[in-house]
C-alpha atoms as a PDB file:
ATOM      1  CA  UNK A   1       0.000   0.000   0.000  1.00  0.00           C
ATOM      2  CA  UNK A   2       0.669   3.501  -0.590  1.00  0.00           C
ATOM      3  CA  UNK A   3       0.476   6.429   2.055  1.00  0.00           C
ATOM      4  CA  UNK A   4      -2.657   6.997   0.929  1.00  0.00           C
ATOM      5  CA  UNK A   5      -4.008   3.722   1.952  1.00  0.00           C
ATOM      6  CA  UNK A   6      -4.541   2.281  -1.595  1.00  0.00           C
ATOM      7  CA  UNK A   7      -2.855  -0.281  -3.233  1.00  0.00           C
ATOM      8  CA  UNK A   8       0.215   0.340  -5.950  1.00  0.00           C
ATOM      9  CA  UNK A   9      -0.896   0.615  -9.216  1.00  0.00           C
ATOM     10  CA  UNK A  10       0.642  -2.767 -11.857  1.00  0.00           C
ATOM     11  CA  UNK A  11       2.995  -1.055 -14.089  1.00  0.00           C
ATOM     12  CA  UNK A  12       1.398  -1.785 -17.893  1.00  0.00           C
ATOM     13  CA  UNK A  13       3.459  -4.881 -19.276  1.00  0.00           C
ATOM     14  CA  UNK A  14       4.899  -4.552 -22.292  1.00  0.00           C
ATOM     15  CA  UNK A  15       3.517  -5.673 -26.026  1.00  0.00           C
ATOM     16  CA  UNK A  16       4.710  -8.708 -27.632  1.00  0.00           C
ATOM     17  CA  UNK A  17       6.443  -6.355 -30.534  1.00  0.00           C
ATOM     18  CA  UNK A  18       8.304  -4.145 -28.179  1.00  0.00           C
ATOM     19  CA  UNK A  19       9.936  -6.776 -26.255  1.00  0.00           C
ATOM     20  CA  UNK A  20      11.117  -8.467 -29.313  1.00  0.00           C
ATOM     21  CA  UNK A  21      11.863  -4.894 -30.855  1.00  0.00           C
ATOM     22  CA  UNK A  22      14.058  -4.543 -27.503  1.00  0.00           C
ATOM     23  CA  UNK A  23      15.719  -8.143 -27.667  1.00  0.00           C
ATOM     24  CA  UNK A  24      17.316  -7.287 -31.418  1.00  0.00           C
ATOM     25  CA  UNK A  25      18.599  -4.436 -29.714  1.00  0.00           C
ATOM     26  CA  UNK A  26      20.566  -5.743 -27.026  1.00  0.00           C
ATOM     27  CA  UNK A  27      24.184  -5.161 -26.766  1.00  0.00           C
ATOM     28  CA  UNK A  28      25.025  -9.014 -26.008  1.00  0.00           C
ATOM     29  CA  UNK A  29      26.004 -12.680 -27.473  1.00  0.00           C
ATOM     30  CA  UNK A  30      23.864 -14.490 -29.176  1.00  0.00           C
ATOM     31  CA  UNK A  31      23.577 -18.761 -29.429  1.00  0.00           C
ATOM     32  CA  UNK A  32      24.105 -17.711 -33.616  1.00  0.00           C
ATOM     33  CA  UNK A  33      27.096 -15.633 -32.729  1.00  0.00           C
ATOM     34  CA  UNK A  34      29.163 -19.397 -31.083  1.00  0.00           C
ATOM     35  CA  UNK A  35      30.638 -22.064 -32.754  1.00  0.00           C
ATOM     36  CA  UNK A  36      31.730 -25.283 -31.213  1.00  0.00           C
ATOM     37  CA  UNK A  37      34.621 -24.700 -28.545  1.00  0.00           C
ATOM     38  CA  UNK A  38      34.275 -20.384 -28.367  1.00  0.00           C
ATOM     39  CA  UNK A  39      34.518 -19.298 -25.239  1.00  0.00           C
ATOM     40  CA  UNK A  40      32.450 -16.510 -22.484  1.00  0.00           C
ATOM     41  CA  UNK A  41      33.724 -15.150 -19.670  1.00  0.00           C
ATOM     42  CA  UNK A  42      30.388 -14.078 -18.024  1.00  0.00           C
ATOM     43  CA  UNK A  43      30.946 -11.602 -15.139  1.00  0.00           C
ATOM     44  CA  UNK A  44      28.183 -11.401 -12.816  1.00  0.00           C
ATOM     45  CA  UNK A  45      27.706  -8.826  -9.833  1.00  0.00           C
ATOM     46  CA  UNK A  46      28.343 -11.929  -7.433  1.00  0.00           C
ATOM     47  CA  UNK A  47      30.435 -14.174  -9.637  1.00  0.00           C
ATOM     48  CA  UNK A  48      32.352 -15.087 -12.558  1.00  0.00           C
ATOM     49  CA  UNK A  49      31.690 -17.968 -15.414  1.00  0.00           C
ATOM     50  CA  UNK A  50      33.190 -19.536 -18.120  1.00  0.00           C
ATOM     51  CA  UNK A  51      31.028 -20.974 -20.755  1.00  0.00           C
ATOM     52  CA  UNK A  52      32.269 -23.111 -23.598  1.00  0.00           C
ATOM     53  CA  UNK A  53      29.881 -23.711 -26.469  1.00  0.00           C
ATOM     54  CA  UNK A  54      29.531 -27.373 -27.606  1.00  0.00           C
ATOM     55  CA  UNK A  55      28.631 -28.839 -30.503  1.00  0.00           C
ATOM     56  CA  UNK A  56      25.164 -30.541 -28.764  1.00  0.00           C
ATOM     57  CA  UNK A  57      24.326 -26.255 -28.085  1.00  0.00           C
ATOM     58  CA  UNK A  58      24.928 -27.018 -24.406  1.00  0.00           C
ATOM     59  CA  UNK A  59      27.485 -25.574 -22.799  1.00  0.00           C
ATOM     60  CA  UNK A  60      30.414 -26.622 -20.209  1.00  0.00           C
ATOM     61  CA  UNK A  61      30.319 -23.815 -17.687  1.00  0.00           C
ATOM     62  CA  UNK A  62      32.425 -23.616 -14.115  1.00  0.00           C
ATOM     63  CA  UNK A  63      32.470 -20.690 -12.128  1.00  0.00           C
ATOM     64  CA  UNK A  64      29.483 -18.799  -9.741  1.00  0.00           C
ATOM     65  CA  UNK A  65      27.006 -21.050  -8.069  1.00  0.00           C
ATOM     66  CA  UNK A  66      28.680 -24.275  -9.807  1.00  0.00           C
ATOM     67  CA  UNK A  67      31.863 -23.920  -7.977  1.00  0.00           C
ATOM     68  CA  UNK A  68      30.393 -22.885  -4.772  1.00  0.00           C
ATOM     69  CA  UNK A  69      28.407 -26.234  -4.677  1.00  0.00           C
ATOM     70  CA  UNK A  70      31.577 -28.268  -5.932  1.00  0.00           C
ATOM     71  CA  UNK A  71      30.106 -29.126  -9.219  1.00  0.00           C
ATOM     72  CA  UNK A  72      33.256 -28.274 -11.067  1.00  0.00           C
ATOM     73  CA  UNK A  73      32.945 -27.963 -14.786  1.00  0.00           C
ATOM     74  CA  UNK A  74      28.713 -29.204 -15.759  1.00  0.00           C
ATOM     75  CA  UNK A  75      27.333 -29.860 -19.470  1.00  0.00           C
ATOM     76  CA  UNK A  76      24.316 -27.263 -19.061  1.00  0.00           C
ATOM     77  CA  UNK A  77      21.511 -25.499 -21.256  1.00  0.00           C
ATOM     78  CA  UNK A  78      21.525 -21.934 -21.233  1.00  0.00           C
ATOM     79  CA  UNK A  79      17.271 -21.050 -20.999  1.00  0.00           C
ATOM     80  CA  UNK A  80      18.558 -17.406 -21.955  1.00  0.00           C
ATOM     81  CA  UNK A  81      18.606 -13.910 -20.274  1.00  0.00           C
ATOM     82  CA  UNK A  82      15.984 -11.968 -18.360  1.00  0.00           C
ATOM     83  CA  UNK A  83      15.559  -8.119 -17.899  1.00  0.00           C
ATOM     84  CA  UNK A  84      14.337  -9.860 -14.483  1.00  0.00           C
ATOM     85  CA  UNK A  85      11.181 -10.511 -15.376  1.00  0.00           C
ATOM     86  CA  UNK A  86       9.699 -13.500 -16.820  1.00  0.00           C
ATOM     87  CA  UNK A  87      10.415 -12.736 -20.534  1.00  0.00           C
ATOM     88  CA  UNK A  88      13.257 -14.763 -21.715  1.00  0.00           C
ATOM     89  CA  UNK A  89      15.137 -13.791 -24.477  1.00  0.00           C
ATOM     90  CA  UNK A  90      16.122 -17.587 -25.610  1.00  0.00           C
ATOM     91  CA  UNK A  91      18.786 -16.330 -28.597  1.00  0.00           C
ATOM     92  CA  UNK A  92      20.576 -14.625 -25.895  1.00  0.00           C
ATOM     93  CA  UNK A  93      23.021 -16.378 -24.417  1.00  0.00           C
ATOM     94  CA  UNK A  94      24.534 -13.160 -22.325  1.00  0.00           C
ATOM     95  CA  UNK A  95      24.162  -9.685 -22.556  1.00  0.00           C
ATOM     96  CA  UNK A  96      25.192  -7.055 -19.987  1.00  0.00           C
ATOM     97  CA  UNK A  97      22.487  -5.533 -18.051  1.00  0.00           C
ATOM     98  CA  UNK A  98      20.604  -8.871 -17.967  1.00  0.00           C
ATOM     99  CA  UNK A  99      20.264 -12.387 -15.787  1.00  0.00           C
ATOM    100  CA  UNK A 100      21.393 -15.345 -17.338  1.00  0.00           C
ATOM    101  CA  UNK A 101      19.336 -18.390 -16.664  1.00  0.00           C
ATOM    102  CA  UNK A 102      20.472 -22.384 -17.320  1.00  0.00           C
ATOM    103  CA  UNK A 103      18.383 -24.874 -18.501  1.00  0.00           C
ATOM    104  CA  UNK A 104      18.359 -26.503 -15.161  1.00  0.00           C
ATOM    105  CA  UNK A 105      16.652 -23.844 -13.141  1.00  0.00           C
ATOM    106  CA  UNK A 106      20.640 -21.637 -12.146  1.00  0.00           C
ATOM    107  CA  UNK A 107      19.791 -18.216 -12.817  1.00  0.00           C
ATOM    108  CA  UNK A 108      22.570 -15.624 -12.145  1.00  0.00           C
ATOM    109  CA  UNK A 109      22.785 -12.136 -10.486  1.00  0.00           C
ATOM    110  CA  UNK A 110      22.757  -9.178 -12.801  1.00  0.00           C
ATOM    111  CA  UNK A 111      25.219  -9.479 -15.674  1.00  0.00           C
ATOM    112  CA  UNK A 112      27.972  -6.848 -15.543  1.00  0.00           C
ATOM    113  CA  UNK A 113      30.306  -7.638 -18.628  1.00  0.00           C
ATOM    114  CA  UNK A 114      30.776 -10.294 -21.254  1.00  0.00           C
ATOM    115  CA  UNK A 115      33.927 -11.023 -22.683  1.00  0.00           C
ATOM    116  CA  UNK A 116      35.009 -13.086 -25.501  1.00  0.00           C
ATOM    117  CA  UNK A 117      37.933 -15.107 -24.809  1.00  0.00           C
ATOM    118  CA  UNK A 118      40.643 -16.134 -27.437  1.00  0.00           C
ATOM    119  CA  UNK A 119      40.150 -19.611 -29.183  1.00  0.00           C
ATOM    120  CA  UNK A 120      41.600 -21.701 -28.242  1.00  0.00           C
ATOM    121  CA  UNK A 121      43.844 -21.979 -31.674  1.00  0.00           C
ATOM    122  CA  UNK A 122      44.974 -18.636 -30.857  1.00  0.00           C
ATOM    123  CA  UNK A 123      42.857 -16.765 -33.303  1.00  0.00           C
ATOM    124  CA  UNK A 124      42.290 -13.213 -31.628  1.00  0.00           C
ATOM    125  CA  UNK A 125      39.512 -12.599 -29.255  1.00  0.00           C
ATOM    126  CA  UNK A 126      36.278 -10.258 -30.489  1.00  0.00           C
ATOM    127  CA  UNK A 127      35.701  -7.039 -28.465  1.00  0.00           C
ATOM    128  CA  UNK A 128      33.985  -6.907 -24.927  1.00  0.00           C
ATOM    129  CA  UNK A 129      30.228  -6.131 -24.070  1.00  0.00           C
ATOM    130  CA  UNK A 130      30.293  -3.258 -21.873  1.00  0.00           C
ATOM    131  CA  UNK A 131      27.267  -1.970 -20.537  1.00  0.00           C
ATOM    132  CA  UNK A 132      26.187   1.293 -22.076  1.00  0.00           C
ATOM    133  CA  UNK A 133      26.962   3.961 -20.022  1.00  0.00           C
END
């Protein structure tokens, strides 16, 4: 309740067409964007992972809440990335700004950076997602 004794208004949801308008425009990586064997460095504001793409479109991820419960390195869906609601944006595999959620029910604290790590052939790594500023 308010201070005026009546209850808080919902906030309208969004249409359909402007959360997909707003998932095209996210600054992020997307499952198109990984071959086989590229690697994230996912930076949470609690933790840091390290995804590896696979050829199955799982992942092998260690780091954050894996590591904590001992789990080591897992074979794991990522479900996608939230704005912290319940809209998942499923071609999103990380994008600053958002919450990354696995396919077995992990979901992380807010996303802070995404970084592209080298191949592992040496190739050169492609540029950071920053958060816009």
């Amino acid at each position: 309740m308010d201070r005026s004794g009546s209850l808080p208004r919902p906030r309208p949801a969004l249409q359909l067409e402007a959360l997909a308008d707003a998932a095209r425009m996210l600054d992020g990586v997307r499952r198109g964007d990984l071959a086989p064997g590229d690697r994230l460095l996912v930076s949470t504001r609690n933790s840091i992972y390290t995804l590896t793409a696979r050829a199955q479109g799982d992942f092998l991820v260690s780091g954050g809440w894996y590591e904590r419960q001992g789990a080591g390195e897992v074979a794991v869906a990522v479900a996608g990335c939230t704005a912290g609601g319940r809209a998942l944006f499923t071609e999103m595999v990380a994008a600053p700004g958002l919450f990354l959620e696995f396919g077995d029910g992990t979901a992380t604290t807010r996303i802070r950076r995404v970084r592209r790590l080298a191949p592992t052939t040496g190739a050169s790594a492609a540029p950071d997602c920053e958060p816009a500023r």
